[in-house]
Protein backbone atom coordinates (compact mmCIF):
# COMPACT_ATOMS: atom_id res chain seq x y z
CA UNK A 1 38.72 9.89 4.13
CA UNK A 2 36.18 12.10 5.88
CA UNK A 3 33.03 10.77 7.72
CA UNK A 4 29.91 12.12 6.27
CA UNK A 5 26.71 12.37 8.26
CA UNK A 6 23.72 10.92 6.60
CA UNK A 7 20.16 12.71 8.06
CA UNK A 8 17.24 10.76 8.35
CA UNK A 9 14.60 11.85 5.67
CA UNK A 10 10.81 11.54 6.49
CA UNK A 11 9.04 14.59 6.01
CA UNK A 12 7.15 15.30 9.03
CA UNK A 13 8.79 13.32 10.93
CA UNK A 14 11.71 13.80 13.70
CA UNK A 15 12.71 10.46 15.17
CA UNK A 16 14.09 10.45 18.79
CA UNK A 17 16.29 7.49 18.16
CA UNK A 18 19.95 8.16 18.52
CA UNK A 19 22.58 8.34 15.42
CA UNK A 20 24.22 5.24 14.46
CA UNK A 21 28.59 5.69 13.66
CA UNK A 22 29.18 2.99 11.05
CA UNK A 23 33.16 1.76 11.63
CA UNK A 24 34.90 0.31 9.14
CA UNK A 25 35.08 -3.45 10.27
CA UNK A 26 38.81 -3.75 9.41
CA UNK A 27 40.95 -0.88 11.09
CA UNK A 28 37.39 -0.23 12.99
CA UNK A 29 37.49 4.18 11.98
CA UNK A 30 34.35 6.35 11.39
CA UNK A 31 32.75 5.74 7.87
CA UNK A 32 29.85 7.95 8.36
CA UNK A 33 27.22 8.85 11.24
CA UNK A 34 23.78 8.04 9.90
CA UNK A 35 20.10 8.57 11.70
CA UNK A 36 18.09 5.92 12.71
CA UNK A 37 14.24 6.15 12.77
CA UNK A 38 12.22 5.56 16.23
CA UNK A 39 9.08 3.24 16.14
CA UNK A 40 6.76 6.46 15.57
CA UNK A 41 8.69 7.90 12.18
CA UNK A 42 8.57 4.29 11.15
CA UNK A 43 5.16 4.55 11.36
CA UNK A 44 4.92 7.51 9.66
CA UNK A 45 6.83 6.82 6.93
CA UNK A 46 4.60 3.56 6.14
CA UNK A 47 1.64 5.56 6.55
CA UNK A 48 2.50 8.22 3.89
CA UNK A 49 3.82 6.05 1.75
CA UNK A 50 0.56 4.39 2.01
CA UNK A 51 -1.66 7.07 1.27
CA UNK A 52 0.78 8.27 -1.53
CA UNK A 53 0.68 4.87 -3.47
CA UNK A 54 -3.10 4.74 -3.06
CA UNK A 55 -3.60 8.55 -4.81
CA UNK A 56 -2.64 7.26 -8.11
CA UNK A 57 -3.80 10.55 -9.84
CA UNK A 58 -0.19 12.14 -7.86
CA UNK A 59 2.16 9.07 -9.29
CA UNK A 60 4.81 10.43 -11.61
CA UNK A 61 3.99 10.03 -15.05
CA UNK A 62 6.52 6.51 -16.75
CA UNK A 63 8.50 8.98 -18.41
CA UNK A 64 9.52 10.95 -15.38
CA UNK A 65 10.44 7.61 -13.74
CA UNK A 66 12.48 6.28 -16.38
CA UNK A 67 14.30 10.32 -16.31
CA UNK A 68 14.90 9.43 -12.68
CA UNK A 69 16.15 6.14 -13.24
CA UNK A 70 18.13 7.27 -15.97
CA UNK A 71 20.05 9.84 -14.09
CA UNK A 72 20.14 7.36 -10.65
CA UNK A 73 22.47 4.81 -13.16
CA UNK A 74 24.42 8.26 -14.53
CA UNK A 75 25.36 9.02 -11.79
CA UNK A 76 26.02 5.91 -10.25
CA UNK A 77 28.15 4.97 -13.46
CA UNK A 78 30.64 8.38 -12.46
CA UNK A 79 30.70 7.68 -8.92
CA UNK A 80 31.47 4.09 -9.22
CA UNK A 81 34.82 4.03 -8.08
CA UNK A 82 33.86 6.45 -5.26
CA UNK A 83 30.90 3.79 -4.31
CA UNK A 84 32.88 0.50 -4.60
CA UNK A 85 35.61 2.40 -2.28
CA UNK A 86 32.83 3.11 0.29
CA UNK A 87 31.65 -0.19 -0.01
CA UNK A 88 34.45 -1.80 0.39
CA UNK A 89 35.64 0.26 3.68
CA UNK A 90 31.77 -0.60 5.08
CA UNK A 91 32.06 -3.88 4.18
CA UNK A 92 35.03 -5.49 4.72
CA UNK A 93 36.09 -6.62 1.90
CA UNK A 94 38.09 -7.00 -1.12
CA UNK A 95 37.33 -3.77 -3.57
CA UNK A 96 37.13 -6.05 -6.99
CA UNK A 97 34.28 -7.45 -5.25
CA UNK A 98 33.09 -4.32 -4.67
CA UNK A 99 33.16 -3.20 -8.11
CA UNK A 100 31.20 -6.00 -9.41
CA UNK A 101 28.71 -5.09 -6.46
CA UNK A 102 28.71 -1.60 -7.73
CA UNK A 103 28.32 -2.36 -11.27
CA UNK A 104 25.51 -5.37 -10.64
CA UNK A 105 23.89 -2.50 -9.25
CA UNK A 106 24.00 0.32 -12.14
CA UNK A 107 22.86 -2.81 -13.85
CA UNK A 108 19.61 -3.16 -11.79
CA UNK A 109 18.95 0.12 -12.31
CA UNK A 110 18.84 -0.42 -15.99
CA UNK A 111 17.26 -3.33 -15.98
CA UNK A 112 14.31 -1.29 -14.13
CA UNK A 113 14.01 1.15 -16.97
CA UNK A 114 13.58 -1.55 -19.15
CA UNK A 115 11.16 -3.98 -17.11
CA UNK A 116 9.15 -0.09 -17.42
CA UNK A 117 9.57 0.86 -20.93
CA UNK A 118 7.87 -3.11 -21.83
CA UNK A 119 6.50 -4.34 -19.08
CA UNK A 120 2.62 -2.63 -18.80
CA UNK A 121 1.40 -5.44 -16.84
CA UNK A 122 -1.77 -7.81 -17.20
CA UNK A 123 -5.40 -7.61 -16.59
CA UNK A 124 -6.51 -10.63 -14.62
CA UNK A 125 -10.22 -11.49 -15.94
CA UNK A 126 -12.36 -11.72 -13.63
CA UNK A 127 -16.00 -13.83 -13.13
CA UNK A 128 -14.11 -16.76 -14.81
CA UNK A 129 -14.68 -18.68 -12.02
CA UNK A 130 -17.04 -19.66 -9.53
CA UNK A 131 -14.89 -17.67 -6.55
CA UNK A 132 -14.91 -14.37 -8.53
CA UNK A 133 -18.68 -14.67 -9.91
């Protein structure tokens, strides 16, 4: 199997720490190459996502997360085998257990749409109490 390089994604960002070469722990070959983020893209990355998640006016609207989600578990579901294989070779071990890792995960992902499509929350009241008057 080929080694794929995985690039490090923060926009705005270009991190000076060196690639990592994930080997397969039993024959010990190239998986993949993958970037790693330096202390200053770390930071960068928390900031943004702070300031994104505090602009709730640019949040995706539920339905466009549940399309997302939906289409994450697609195409999870068709690239199952290809993802237990992988995790197997990264991880060392048996590949039925990475199938049930693999499909505990396409799981979650469903389980997510659903926690969104009936979950809306609560309102905690407020000046109930002498602490919040």
């Amino acid at each position: 199997m080929a080694t794929e390089r995985y690039a490090l994604k923060v926009p705005g960002a270009k991190s000076a720490s060196p690639d990592v070469t994930v080997l397969a722990p039993f024959d010990r070959k190239p998986i993949a190459t993958v970037a790693t983020a330096d202390a200053a893209t770390i930071e960068h990355a928390l900031a943004t996502a702070h300031k994104l998640y505090r602009n709730r006016d640019a949040w995706l609207p539920l339905a466009k997360r549940i399309s997302i989600l939906e289409g994450t578990a697609s195409m999870m579901k068709a690239r199952a085998e290809y993802l237990a294989i992988e995790a197997a070779r990264e991880g060392g071990k048996p590949l039925v257990d990475s199938k049930v890792e693999v499909a505990r995960a396409i799981d979650s992902v469903r389980i997510a749409i659903e926690h969104l499509r009936t979950q809306q929350g609560e309102v905690i009241p407020m000046n109930v109490g002498a602490s919040s008057a």
